[in-house]
Each structure stands twice: as structure tokens, then as C-alpha cells.
C-alpha atoms as a PDB file:
ATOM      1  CA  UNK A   1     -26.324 -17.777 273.120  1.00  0.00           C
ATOM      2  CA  UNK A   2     -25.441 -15.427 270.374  1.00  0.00           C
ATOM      3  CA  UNK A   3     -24.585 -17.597 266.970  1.00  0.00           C
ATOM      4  CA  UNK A   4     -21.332 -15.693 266.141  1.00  0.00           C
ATOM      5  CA  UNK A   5     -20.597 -16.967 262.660  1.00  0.00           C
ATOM      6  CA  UNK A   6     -17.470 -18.882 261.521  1.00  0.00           C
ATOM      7  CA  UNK A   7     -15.541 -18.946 258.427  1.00  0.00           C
ATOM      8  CA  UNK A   8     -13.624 -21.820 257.763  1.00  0.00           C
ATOM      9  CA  UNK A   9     -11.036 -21.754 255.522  1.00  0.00           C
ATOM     10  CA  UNK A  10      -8.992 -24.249 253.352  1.00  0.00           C
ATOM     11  CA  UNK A  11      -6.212 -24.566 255.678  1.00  0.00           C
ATOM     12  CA  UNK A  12      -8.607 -25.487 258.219  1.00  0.00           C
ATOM     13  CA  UNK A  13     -10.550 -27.858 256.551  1.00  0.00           C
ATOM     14  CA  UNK A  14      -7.996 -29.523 254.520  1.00  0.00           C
ATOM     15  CA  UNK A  15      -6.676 -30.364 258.498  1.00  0.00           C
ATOM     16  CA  UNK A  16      -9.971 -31.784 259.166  1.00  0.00           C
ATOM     17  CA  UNK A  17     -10.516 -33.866 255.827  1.00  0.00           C
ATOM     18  CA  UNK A  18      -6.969 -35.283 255.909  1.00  0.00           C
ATOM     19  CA  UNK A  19      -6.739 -35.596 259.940  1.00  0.00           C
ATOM     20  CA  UNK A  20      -3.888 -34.016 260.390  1.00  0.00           C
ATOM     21  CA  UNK A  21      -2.624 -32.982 263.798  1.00  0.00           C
ATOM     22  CA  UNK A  22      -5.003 -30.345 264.851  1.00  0.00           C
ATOM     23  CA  UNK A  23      -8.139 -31.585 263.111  1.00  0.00           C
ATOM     24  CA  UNK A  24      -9.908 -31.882 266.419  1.00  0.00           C
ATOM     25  CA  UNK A  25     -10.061 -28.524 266.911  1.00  0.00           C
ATOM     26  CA  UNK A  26     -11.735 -28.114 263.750  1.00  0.00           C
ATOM     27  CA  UNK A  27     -14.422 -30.805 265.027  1.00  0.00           C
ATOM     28  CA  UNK A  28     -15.105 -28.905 268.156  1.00  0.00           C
ATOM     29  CA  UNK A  29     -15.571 -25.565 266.580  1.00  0.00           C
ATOM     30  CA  UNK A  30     -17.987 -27.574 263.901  1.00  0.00           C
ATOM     31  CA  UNK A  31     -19.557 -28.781 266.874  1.00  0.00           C
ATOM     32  CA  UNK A  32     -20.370 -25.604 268.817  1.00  0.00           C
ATOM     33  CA  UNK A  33     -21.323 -24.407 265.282  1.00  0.00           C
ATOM     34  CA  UNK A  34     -24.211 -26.938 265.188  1.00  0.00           C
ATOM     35  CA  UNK A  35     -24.859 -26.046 269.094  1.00  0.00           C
ATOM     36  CA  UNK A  36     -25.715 -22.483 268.692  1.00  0.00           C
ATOM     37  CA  UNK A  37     -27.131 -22.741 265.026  1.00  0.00           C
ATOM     38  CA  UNK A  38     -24.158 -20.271 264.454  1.00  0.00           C
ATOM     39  CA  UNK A  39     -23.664 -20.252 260.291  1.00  0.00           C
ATOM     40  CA  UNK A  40     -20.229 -22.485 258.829  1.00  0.00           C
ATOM     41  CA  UNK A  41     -19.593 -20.202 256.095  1.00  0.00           C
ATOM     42  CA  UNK A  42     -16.931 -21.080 253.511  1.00  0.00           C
ATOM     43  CA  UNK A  43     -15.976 -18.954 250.535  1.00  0.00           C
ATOM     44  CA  UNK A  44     -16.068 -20.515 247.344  1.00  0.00           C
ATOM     45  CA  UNK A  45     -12.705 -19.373 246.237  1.00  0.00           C
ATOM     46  CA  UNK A  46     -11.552 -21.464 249.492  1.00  0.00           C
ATOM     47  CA  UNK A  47     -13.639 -24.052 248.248  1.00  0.00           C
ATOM     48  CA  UNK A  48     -11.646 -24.612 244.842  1.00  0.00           C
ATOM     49  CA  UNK A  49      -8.876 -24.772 246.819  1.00  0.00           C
ATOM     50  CA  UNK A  50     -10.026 -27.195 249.078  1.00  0.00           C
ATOM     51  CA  UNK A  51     -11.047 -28.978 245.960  1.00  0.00           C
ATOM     52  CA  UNK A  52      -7.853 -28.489 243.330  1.00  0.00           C
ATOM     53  CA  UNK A  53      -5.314 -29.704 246.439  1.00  0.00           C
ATOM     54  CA  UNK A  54      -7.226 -32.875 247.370  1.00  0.00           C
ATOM     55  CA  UNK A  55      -7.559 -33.710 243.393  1.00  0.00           C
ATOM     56  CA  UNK A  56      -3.399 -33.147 243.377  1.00  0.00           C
ATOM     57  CA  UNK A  57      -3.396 -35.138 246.278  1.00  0.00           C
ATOM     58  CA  UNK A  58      -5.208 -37.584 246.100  1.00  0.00           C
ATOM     59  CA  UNK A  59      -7.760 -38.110 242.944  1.00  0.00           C
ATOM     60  CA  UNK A  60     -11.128 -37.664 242.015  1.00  0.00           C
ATOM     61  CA  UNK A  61     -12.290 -40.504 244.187  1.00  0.00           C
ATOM     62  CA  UNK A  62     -11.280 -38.223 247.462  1.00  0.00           C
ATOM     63  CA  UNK A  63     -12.444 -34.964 246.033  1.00  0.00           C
ATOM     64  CA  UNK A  64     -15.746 -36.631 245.712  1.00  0.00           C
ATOM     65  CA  UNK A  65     -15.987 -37.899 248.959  1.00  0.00           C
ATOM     66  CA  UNK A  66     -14.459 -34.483 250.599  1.00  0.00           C
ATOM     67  CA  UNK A  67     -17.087 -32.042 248.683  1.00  0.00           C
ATOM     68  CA  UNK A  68     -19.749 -34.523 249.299  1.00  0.00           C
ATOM     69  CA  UNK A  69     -18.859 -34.334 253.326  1.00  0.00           C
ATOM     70  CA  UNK A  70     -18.790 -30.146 252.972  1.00  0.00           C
ATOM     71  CA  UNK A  71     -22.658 -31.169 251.533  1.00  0.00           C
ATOM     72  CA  UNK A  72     -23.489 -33.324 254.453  1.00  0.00           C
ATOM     73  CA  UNK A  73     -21.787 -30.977 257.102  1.00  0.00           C
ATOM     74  CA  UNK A  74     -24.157 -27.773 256.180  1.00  0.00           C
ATOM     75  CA  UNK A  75     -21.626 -25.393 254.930  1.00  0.00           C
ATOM     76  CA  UNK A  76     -22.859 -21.819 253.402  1.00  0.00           C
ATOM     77  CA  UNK A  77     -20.902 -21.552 249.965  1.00  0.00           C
ATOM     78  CA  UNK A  78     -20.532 -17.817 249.923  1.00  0.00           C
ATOM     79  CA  UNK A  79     -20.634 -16.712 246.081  1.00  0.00           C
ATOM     80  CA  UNK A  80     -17.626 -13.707 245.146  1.00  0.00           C
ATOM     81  CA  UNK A  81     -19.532 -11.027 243.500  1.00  0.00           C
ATOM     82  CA  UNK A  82     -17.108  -8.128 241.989  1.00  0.00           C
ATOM     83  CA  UNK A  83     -17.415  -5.923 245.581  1.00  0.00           C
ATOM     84  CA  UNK A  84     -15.782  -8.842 247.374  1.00  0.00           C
ATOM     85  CA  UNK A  85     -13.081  -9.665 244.327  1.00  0.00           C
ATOM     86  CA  UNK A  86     -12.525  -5.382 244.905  1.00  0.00           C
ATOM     87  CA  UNK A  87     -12.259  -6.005 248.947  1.00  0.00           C
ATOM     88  CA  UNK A  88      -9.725  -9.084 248.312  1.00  0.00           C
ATOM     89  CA  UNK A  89      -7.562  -7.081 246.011  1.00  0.00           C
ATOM     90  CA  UNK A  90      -7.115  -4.265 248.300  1.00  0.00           C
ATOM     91  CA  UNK A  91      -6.601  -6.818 251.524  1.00  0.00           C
ATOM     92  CA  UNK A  92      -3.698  -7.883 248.858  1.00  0.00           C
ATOM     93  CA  UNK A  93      -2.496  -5.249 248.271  1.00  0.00           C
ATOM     94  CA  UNK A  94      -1.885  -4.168 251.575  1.00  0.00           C
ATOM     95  CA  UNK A  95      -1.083  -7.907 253.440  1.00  0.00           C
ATOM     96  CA  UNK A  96       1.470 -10.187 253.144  1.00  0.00           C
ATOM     97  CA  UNK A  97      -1.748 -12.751 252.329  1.00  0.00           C
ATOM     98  CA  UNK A  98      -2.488 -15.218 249.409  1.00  0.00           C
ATOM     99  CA  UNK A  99      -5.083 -14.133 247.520  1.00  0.00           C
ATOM    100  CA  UNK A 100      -7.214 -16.919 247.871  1.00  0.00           C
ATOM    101  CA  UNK A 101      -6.654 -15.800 251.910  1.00  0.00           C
ATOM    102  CA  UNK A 102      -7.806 -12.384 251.462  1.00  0.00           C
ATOM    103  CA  UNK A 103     -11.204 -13.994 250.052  1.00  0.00           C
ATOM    104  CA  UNK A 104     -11.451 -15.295 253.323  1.00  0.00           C
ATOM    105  CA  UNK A 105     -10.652 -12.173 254.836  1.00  0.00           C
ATOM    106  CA  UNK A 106     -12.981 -10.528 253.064  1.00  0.00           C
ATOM    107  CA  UNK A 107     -16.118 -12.791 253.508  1.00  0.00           C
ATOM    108  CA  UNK A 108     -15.374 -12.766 257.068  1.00  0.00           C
ATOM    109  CA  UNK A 109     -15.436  -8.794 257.701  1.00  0.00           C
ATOM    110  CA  UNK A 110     -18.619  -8.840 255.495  1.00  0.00           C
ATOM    111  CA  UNK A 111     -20.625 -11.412 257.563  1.00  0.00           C
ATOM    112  CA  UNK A 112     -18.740 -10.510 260.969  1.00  0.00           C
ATOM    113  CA  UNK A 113     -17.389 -14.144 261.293  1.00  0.00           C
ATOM    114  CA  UNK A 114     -14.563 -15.782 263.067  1.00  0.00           C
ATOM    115  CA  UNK A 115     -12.192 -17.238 260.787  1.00  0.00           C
ATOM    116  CA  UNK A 116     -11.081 -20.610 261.783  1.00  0.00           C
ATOM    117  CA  UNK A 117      -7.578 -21.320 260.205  1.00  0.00           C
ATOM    118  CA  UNK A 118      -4.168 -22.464 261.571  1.00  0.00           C
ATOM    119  CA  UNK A 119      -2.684 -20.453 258.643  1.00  0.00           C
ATOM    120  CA  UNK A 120       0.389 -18.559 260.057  1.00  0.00           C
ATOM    121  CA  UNK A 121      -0.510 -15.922 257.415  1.00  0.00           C
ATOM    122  CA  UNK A 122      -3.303 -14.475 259.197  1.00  0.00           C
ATOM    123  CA  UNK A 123      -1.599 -13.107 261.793  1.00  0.00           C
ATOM    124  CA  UNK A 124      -0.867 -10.214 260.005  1.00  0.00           C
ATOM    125  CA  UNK A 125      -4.308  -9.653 260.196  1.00  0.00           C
ATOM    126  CA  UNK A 126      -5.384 -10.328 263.544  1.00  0.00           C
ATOM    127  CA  UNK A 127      -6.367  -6.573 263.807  1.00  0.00           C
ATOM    128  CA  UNK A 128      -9.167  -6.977 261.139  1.00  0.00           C
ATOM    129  CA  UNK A 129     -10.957 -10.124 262.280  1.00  0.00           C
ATOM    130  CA  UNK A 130     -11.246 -12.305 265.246  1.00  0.00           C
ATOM    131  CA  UNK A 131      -9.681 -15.775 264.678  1.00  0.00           C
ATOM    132  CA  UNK A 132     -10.064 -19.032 266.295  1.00  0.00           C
ATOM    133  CA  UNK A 133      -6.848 -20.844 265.654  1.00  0.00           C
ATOM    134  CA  UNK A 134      -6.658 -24.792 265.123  1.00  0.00           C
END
């Protein structure tokens, strides 16, 4: 079985953390992660995200408990050296995309990952990168 990476980005995992509708999609594709051995990849810009919303949220008690859980679920924190901050910026540029999105974007063209998101934003770049919607 080949182990096709996956990105998973805030949208995605803020879903799964807060079980919102959806979030078992998010456990399946974890799952078959795990199966194959495929890498979870998530970038770290999508990572302070992930972070600064629950904080808003919900406090440092939950932010805690939600990074601790990315820990325990074997997630690859993908740094964002200046190529990558370059390849965001030009996805911006040219995409109706936050920027914290075209970090995704980026990291997944680089490793050749599927981007697992229910962000209606991607769409627009469905062309680029194959994505597993939740």
C-alpha cells in the first residue's frame, strides 16, 4: 500500500478537536493514516491557528489538552523556512486563499500530500493538490 501523505489543516482539525459535524471523517482519514504508516503532516503556521482559536475559544485549559492530543496523535510539525514563506506569498498572491491556507498549500505540494480540509476555500485550488474533503 503506498503511504500517500496527508496534510491536515486547521479547519480540519479544529472539526475533530471540537466534534463538530464532520469530525468523523477526520477520524477515518487519521485512521488509514496509522494503517499505511502514511505521514500526518501539519504546518506549524496551521498549528498557531489551531492553537490561537481554541485559546479564544475556549482557554488555556483546552489549548493544553488539544496540543497535547496533536502530541499523542503523531503529527509531523512541518517548520516554514523562508522558501516556503516565498511559495505561500505567491499562492496569495494569485488565490483567493488565507494566508495561513496557502501555508498549507504550500507544505502540501512540497511533500506531495493530500490536504484534508472542509475549507470551501480550497476549491480554488483543487488543480494544485489532491484533497480529501471532511
Amino acid at each position: 500500500m503506498e503511504k500517500v501523505p496527508f496534510l491536515f489543516d486547521s479547519h480540519a482539525l479544529l472539526k475533530l478537536f471540537q466534534r463538530e459535524a464532520g469530525n468523523e471523517k477526520v477520524v477515518r482519514l487519521l485512521e488509514q493514516a496509522n494503517r499505511s504508516g502514511a505521514p500526518k503532516y501539519l504546518n506549524a503556521i496551521n498549528l498557531g491557528e489551531i492553537v490561537y482559536s481554541t485559546k479564544r475559544a475556549f482557554g488555556d485549559q483546552k489549548k493544553i489538552e488539544v496540543l497535547a492530543h496533536i502530541e499523542r496523535l503523531g503529527f509531523i510539525v512541518l517548520p516554514v523556512p523562508n522558501d516556503l514563506i516565498f511559495r505561500a506569498a505567491e499562492y496569495k498572491a494569485g488565490f483567493s486563499l488565507s494566508y495561513a491556507d496557502c501555508f498549507a498549500l504550500a507544505s502540501a505540494v512540497e511533500h506531495g500530500a493530500v490536504i484534508v480540509t472542509g475549507d470551501p476555500e480550497f476549491r480554488a485550488v483543487e488543480h494544485l493538490v489532491k484533497i480529501a474533503w471532511v
